[in-house]
N, C-alpha and C. Protein backbone atom coordinates (compact mmCIF):
# COMPACT_ATOMS: atom_id res chain seq x y z
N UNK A 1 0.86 -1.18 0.00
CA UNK A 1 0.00 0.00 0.00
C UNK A 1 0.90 1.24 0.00
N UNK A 2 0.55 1.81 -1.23
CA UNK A 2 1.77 3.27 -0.83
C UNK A 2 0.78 4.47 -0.76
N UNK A 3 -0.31 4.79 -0.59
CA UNK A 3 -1.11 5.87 -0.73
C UNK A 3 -0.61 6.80 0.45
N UNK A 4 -1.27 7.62 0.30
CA UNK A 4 -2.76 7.94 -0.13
C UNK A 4 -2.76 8.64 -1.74
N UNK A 5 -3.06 8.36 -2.13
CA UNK A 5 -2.65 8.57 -3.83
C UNK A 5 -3.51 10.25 -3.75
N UNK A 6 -4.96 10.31 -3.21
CA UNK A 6 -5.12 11.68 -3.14
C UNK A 6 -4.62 12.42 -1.74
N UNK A 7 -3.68 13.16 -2.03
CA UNK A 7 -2.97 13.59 -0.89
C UNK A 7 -4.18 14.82 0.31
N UNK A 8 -3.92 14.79 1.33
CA UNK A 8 -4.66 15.83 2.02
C UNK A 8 -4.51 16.88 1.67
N UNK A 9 -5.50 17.77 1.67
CA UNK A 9 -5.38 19.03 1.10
C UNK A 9 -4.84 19.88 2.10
N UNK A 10 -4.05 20.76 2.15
CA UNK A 10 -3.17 21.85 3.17
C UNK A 10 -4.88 22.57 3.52
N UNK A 11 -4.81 22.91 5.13
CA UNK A 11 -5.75 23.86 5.28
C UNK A 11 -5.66 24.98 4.82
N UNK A 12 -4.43 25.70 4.60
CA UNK A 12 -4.80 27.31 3.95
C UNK A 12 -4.97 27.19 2.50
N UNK A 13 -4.89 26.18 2.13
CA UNK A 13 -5.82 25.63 0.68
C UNK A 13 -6.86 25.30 -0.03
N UNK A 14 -7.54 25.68 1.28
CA UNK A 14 -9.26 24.60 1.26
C UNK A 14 -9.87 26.39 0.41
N UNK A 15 -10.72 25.94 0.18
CA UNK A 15 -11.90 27.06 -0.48
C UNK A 15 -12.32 27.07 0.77
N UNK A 16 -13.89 28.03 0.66
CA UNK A 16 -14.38 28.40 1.74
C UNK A 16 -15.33 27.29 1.99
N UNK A 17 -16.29 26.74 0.84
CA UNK A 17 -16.73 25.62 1.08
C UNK A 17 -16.07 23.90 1.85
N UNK A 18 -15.27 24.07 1.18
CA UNK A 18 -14.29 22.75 1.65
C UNK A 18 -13.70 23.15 3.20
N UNK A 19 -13.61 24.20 3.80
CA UNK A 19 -13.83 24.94 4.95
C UNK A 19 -14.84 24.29 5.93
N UNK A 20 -16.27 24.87 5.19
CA UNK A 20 -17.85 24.32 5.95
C UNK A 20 -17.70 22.75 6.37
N UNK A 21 -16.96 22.07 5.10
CA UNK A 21 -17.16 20.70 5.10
C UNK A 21 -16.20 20.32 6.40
N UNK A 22 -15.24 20.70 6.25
CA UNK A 22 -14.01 20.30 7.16
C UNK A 22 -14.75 20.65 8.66
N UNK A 23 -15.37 21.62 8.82
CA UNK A 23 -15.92 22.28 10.09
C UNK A 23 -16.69 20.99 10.61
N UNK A 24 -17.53 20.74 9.63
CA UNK A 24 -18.82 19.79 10.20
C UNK A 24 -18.70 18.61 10.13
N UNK A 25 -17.25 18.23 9.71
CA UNK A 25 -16.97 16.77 10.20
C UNK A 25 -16.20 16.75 11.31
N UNK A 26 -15.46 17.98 11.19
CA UNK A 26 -14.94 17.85 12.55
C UNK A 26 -15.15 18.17 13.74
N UNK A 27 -16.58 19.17 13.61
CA UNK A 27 -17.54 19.01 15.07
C UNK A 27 -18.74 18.24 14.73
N UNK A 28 -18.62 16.49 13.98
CA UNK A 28 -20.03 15.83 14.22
C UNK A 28 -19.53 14.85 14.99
N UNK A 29 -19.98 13.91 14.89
CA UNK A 29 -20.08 12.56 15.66
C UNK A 29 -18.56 12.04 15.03
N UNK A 30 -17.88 12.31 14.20
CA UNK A 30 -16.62 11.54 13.45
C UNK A 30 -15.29 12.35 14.07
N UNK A 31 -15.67 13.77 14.38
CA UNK A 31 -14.20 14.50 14.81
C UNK A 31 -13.56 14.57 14.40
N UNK A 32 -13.87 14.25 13.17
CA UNK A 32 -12.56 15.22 12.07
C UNK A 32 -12.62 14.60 10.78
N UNK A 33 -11.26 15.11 10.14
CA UNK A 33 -11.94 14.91 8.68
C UNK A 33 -10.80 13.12 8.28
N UNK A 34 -11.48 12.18 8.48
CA UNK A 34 -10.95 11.19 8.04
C UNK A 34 -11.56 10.01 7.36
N UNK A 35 -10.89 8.74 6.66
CA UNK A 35 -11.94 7.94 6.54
C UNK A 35 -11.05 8.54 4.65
N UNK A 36 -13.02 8.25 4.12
CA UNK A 36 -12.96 8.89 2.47
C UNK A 36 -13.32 10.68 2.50
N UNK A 37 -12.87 11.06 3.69
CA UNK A 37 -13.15 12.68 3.12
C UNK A 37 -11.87 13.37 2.74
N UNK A 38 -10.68 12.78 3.39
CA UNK A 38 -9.33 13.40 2.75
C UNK A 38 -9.71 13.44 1.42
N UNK A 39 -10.08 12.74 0.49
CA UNK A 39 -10.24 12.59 -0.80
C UNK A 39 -11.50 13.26 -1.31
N UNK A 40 -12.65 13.07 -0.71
CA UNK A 40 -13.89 13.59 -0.91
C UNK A 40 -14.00 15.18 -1.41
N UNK A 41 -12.74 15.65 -0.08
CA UNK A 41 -12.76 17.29 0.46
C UNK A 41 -12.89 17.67 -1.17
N UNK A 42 -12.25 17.24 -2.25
CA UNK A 42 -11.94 17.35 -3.54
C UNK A 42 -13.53 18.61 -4.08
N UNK A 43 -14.39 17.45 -3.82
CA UNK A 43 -15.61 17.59 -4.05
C UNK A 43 -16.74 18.18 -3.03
N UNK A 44 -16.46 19.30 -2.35
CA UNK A 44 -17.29 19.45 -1.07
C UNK A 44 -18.93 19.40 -1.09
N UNK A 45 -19.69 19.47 -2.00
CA UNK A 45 -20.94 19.32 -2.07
C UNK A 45 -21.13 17.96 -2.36
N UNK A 46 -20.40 16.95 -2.86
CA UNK A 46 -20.76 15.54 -3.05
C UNK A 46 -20.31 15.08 -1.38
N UNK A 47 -19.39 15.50 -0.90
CA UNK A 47 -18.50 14.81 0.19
C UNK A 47 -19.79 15.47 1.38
N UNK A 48 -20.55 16.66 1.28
CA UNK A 48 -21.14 16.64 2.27
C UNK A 48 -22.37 16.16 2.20
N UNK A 49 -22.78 15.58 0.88
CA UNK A 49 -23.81 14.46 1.09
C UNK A 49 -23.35 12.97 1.55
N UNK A 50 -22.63 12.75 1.21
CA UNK A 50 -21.96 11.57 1.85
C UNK A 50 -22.15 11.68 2.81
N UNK A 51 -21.35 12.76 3.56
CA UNK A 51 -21.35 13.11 5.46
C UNK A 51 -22.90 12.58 6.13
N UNK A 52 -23.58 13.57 5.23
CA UNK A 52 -24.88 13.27 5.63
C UNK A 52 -25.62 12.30 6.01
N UNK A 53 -25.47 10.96 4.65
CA UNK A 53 -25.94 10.08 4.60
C UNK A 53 -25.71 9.08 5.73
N UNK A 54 -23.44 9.09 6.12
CA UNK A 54 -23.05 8.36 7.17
C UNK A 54 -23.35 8.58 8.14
N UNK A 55 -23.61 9.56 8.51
CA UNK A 55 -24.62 10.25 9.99
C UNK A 55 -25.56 9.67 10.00
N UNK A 56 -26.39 9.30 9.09
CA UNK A 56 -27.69 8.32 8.95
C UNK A 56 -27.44 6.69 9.63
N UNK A 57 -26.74 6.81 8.96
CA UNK A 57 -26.54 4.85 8.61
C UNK A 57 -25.58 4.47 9.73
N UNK A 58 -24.81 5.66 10.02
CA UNK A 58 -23.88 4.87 11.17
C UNK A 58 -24.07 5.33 12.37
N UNK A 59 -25.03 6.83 12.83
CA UNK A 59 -25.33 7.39 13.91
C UNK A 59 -26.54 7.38 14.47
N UNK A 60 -27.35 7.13 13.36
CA UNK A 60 -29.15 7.63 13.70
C UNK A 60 -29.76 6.80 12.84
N UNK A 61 -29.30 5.00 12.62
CA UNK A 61 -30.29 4.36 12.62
C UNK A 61 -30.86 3.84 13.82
N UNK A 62 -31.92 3.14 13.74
CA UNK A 62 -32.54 2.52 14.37
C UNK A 62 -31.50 1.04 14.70
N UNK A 63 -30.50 0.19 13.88
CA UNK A 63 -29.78 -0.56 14.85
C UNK A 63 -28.59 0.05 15.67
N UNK A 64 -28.48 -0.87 16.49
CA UNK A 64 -27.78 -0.74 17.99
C UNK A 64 -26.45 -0.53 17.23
N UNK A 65 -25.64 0.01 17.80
CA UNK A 65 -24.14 0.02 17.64
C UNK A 65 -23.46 -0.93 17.22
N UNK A 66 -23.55 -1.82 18.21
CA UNK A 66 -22.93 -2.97 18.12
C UNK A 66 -22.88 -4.13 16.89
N UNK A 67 -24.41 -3.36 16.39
CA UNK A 67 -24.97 -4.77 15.06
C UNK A 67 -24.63 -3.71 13.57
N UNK A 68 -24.68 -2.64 13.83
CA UNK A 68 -23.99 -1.72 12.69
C UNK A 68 -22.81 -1.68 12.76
N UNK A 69 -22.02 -2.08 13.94
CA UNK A 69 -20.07 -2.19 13.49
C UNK A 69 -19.91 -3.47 12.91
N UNK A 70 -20.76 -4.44 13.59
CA UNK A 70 -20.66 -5.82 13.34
C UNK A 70 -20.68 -6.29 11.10
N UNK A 71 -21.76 -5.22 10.99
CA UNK A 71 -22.28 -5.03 9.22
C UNK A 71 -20.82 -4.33 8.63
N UNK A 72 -20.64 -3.21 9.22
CA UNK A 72 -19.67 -2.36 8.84
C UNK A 72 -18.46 -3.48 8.46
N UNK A 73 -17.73 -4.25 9.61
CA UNK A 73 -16.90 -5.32 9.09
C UNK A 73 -16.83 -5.98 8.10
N UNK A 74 -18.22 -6.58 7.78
CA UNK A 74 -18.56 -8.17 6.91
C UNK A 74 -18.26 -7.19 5.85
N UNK A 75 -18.57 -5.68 5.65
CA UNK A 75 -18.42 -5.16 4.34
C UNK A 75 -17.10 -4.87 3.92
N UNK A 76 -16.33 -4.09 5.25
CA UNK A 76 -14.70 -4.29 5.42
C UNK A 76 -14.16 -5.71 4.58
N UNK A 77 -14.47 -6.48 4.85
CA UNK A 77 -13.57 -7.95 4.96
C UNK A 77 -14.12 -8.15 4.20
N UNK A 78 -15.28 -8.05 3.08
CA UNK A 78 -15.64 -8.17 1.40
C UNK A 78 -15.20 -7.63 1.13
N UNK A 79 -14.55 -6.19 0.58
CA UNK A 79 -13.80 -5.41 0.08
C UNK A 79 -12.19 -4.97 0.92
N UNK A 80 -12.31 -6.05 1.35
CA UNK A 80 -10.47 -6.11 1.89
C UNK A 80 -10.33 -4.59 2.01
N UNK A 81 -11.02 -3.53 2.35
CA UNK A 81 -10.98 -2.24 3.05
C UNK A 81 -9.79 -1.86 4.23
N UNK A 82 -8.41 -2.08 3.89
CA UNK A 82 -7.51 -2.10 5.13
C UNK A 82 -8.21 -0.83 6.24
N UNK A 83 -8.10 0.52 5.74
CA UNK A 83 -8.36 1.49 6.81
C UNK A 83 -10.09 1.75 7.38
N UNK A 84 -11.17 1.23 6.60
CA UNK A 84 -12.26 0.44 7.30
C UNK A 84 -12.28 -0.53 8.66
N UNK A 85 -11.58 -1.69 8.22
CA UNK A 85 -11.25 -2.50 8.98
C UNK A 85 -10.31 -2.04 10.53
N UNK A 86 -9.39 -1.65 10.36
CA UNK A 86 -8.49 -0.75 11.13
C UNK A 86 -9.59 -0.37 12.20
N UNK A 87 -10.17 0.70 11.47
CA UNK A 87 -11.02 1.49 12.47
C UNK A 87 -12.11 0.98 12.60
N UNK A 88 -12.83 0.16 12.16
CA UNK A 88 -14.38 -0.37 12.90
C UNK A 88 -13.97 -1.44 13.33
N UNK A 89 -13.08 -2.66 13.73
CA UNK A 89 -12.70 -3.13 14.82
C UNK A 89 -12.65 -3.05 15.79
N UNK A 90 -11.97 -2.03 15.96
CA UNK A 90 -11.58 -1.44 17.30
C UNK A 90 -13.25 -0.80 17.59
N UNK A 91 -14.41 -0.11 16.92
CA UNK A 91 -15.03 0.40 17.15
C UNK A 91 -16.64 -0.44 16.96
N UNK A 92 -15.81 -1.79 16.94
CA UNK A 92 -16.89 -3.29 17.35
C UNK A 92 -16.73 -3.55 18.21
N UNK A 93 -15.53 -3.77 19.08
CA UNK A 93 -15.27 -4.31 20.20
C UNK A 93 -15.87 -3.42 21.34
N UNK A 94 -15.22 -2.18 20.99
CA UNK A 94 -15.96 -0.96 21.91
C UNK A 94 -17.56 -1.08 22.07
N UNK A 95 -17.76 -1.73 21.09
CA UNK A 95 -19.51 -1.49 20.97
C UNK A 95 -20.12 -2.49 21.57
N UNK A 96 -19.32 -3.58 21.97
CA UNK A 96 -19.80 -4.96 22.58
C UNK A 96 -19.67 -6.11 21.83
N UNK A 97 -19.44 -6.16 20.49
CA UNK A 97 -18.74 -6.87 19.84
C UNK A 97 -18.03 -7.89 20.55
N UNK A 98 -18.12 -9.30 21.05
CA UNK A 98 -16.86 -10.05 21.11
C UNK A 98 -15.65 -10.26 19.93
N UNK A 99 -14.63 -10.03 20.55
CA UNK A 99 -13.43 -9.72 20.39
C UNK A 99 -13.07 -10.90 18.83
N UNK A 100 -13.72 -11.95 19.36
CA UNK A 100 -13.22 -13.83 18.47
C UNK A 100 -14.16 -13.43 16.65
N UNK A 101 -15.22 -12.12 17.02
CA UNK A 101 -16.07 -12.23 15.84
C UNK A 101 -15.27 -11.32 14.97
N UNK A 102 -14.50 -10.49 15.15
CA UNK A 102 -13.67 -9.76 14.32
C UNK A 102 -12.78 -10.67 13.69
N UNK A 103 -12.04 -11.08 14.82
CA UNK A 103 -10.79 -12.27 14.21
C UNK A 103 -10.99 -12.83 12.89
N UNK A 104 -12.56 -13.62 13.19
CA UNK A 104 -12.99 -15.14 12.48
C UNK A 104 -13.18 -14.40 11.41
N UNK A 105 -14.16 -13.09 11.22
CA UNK A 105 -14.17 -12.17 10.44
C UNK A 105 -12.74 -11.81 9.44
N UNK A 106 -11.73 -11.62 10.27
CA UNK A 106 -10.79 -11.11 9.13
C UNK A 106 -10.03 -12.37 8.68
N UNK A 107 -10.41 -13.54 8.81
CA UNK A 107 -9.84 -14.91 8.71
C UNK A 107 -11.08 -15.01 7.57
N UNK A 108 -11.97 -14.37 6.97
CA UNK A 108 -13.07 -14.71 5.53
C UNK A 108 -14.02 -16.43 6.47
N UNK A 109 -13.89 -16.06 7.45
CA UNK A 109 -14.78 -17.32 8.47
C UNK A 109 -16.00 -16.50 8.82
N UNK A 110 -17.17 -17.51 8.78
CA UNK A 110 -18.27 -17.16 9.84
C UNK A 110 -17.65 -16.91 11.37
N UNK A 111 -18.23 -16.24 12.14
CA UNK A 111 -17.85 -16.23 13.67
C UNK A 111 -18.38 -17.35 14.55
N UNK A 112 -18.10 -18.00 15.33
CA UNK A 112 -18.92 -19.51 15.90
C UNK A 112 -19.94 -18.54 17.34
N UNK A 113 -19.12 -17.37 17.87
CA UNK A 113 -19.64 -16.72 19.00
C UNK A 113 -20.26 -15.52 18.73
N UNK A 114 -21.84 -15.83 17.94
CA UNK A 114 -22.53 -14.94 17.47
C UNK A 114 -24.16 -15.08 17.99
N UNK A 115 -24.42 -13.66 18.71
CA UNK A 115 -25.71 -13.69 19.35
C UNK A 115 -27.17 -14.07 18.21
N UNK A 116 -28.21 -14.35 18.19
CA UNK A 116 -29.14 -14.97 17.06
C UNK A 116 -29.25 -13.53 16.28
N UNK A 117 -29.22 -12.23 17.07
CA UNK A 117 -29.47 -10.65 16.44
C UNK A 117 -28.02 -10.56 15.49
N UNK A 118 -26.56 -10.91 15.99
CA UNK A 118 -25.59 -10.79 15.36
C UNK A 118 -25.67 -11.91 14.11
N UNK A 119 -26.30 -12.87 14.34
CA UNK A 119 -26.40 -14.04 13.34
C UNK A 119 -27.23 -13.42 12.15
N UNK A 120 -28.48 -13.14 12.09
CA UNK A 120 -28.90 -12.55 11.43
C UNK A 120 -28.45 -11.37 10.76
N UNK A 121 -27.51 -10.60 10.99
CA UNK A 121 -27.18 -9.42 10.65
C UNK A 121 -25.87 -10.03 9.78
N UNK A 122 -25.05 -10.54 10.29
CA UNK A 122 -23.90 -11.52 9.53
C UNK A 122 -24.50 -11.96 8.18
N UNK A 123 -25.58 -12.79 8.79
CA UNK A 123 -26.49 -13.34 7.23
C UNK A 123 -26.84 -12.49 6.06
N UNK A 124 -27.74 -11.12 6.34
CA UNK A 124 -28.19 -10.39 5.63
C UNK A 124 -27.06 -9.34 4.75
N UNK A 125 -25.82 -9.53 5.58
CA UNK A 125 -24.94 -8.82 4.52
C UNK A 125 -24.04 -9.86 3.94
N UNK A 126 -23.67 -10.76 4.81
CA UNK A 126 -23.10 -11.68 3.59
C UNK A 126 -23.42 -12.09 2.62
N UNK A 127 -25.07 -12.38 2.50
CA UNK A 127 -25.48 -12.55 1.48
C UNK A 127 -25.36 -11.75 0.59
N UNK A 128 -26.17 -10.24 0.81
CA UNK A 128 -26.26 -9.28 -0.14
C UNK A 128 -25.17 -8.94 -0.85
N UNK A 129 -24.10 -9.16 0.16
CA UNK A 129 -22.93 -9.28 -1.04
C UNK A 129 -22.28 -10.06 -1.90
N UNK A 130 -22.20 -11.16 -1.29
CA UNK A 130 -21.50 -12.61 -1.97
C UNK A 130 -22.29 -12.94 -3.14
N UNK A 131 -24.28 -12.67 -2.75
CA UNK A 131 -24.90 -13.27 -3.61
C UNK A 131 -25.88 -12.08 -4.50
N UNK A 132 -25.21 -10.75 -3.81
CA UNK A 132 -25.88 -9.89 -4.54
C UNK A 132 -27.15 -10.11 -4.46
N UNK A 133 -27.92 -10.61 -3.40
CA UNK A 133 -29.32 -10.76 -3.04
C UNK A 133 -29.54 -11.55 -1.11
N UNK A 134 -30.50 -11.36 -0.94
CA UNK A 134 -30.59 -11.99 -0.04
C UNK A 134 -31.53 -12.97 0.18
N UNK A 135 -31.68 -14.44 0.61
CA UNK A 135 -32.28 -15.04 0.44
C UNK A 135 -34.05 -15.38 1.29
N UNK A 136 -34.76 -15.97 0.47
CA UNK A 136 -36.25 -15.87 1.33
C UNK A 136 -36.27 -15.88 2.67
N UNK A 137 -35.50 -16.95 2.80
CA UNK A 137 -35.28 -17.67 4.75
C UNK A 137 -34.53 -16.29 4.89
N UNK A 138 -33.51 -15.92 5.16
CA UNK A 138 -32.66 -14.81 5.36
C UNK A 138 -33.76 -13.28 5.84
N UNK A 139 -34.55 -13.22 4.70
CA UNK A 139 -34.89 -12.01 4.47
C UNK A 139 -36.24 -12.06 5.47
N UNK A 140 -36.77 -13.00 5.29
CA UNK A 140 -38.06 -13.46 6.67
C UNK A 140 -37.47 -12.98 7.91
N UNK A 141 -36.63 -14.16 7.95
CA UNK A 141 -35.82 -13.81 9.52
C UNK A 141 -35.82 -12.08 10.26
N UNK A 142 -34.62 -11.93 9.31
CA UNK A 142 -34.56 -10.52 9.39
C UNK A 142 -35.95 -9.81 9.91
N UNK A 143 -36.64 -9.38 9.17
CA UNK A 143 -37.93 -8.54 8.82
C UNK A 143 -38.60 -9.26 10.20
N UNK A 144 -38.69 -10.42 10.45
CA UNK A 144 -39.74 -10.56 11.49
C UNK A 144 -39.07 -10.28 13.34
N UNK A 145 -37.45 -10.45 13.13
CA UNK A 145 -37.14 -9.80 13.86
C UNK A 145 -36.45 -8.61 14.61
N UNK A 146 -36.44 -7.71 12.96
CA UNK A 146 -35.85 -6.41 13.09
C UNK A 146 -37.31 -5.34 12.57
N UNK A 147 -38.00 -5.86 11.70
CA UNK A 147 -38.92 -4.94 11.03
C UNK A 147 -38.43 -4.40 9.63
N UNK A 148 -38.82 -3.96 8.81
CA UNK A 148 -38.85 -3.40 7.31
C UNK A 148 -37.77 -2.30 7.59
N UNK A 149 -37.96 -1.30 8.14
CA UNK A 149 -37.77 -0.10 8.35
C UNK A 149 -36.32 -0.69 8.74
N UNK A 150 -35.72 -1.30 9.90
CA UNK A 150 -34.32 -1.24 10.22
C UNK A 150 -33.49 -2.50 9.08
N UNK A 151 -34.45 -3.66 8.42
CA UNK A 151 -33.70 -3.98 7.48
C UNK A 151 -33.27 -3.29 6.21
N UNK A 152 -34.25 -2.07 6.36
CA UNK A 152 -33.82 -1.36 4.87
C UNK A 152 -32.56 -0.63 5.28
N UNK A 153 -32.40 -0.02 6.51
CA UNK A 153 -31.21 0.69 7.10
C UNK A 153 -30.02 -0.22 7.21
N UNK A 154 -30.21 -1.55 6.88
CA UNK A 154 -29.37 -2.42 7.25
C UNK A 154 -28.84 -2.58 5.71
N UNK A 155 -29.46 -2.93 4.85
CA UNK A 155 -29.38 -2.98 3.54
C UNK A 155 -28.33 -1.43 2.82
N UNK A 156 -29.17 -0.39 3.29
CA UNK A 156 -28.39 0.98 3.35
C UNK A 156 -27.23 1.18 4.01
N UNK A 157 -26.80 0.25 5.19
CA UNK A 157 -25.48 0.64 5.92
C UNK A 157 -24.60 -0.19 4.88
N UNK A 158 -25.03 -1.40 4.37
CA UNK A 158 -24.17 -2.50 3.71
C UNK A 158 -23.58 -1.41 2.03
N UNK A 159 -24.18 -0.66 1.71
CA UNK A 159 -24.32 0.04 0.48
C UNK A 159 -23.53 1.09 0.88
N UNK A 160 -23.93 1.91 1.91
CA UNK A 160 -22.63 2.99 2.18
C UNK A 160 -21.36 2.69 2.65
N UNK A 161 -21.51 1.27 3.44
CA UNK A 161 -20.08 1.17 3.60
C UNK A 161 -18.97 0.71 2.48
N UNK A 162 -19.69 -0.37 1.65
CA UNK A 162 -18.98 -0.65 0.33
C UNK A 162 -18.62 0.77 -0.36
N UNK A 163 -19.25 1.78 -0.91
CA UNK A 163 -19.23 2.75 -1.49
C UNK A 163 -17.82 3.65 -1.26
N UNK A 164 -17.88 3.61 0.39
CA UNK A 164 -16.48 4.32 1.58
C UNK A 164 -15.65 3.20 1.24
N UNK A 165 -15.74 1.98 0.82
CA UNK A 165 -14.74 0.81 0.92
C UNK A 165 -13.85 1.64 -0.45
N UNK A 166 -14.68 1.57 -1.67
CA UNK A 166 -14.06 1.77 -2.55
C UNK A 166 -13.47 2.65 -2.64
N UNK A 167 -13.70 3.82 -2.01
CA UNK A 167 -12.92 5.45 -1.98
C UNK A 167 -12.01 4.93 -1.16
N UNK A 168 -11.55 4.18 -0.20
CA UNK A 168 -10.57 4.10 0.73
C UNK A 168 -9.94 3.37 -0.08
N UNK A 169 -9.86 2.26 -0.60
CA UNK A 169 -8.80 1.42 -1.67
C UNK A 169 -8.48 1.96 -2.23
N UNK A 170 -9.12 2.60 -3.74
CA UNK A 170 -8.97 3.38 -4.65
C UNK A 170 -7.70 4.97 -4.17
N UNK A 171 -7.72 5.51 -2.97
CA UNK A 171 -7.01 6.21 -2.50
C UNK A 171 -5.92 5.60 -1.96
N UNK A 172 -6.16 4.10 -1.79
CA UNK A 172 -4.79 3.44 -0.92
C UNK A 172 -4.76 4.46 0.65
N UNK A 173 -5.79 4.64 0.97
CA UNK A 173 -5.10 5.02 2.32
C UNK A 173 -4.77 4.08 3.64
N UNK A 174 -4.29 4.70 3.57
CA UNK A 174 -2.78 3.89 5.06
C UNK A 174 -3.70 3.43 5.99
N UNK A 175 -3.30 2.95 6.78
CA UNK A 175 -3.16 2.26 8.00
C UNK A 175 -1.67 2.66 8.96
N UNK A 176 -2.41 3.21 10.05
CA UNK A 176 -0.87 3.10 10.74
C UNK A 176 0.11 1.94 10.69
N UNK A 177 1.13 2.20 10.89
CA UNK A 177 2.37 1.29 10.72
C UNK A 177 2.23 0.15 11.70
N UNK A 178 1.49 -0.03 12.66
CA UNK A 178 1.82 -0.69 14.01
C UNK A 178 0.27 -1.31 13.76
N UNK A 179 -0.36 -1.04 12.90
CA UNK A 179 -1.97 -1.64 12.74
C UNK A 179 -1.32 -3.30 11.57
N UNK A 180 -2.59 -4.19 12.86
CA UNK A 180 -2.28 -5.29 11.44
C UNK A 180 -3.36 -5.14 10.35
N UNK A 181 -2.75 -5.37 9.11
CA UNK A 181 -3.19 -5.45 7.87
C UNK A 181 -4.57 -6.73 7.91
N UNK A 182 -5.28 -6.65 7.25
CA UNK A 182 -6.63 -7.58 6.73
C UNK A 182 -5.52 -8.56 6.07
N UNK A 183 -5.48 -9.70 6.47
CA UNK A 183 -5.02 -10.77 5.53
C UNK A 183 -5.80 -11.32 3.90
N UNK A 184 -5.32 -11.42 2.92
CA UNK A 184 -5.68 -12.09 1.77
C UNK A 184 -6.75 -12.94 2.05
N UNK A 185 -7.88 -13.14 1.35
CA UNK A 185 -8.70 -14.09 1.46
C UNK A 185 -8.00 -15.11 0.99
N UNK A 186 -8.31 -16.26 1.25
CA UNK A 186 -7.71 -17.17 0.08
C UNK A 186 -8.88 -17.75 -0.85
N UNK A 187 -7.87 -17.35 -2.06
CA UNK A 187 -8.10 -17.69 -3.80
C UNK A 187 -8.69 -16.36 -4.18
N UNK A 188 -7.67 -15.29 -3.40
CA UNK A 188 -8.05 -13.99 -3.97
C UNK A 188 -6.17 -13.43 -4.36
């Protein structure tokens, strides 16, 4: 990884807009400007719909913390997302996450120590991604024990995080030096 291929922009460089943007990520819920906005800043009216949207999906849905870091991963570890991964690890575990479901996670394994709410949530994005759909049994489950409304947010977190996956690859951004790397799937 040699990035960040789009370099940070110097603050006495920003426009006045790219200013606003920088302001309001760095007094929202994220504290500053990191992630895909080093790159975003490029674009400040696209990058602050983005903002927007992740405030949605990762702050003010309706699931718990814990089952939106848990999604956030499975999407990490489909798109081998090094600086995703990095940071929603650490911000699964914090969330209540057992520690063994990240691991098994960055090992391209199901987790064996997964609550029936974490099971389901595992399901509904692995599928949607692997199979680009989700299946009848799957999608029942879900819905009868989350409701319409938080599987669509669930469906929506799986979509914004891939989206941030690809801006973070595509930029190659780093990982601290002392962070371990996402291992290779194997037969990738």
């Amino acid at each position: 990884m040699t990035g960040p291929r789009f370099k940070p922009l110097p603050p006495e460089q920003l426009t006045a807009e790219q200013k606003r943007l920088a302001q309001a990520l760095t007094e929202g819920p994220r504290g500053g400007v990191r992630g895909p906005f080093p790159a975003l800043m490029r674009i400040p009216a696209f990058a602050d719909r983005v903002r927007v949207l992740g405030d949605y999906v990762r702050f003010e849905s309706s699931l718990p913390p814990a089952l939106s870091e848990l999604a956030i991963l499975v999407v990490a570890r489909f798109w081998t997302a090094q600086y995703e991964w990095y940071a929603h690890s650490r911000h699964a575990v914090k969330a209540g996450v057992d520690p063994s479901v990240p691991e098994a996670i960055a090992q391209g394994k199901r987790p064996p120590k997964l609550s029936a709410d974490e099971a389901l949530v595992y399901d509904v994005c692995s599928e949607l991604l692997n199979a680009r759909d989700v299946s009848d049994k799957t999608f029942a489950a879900a819905v009868a024990r989350f409701g319409e409304t938080t599987v669509l947010e669930l469906v929506g977190l799986a979509g914004y995080y891939s989206f941030v996956s690809l801006i973070l690859n595509v930029n190659r951004t780093p990982i601290p030096a002392d962070a371990t790397p996402l291992p290779p799937l194997a037969g990738t």
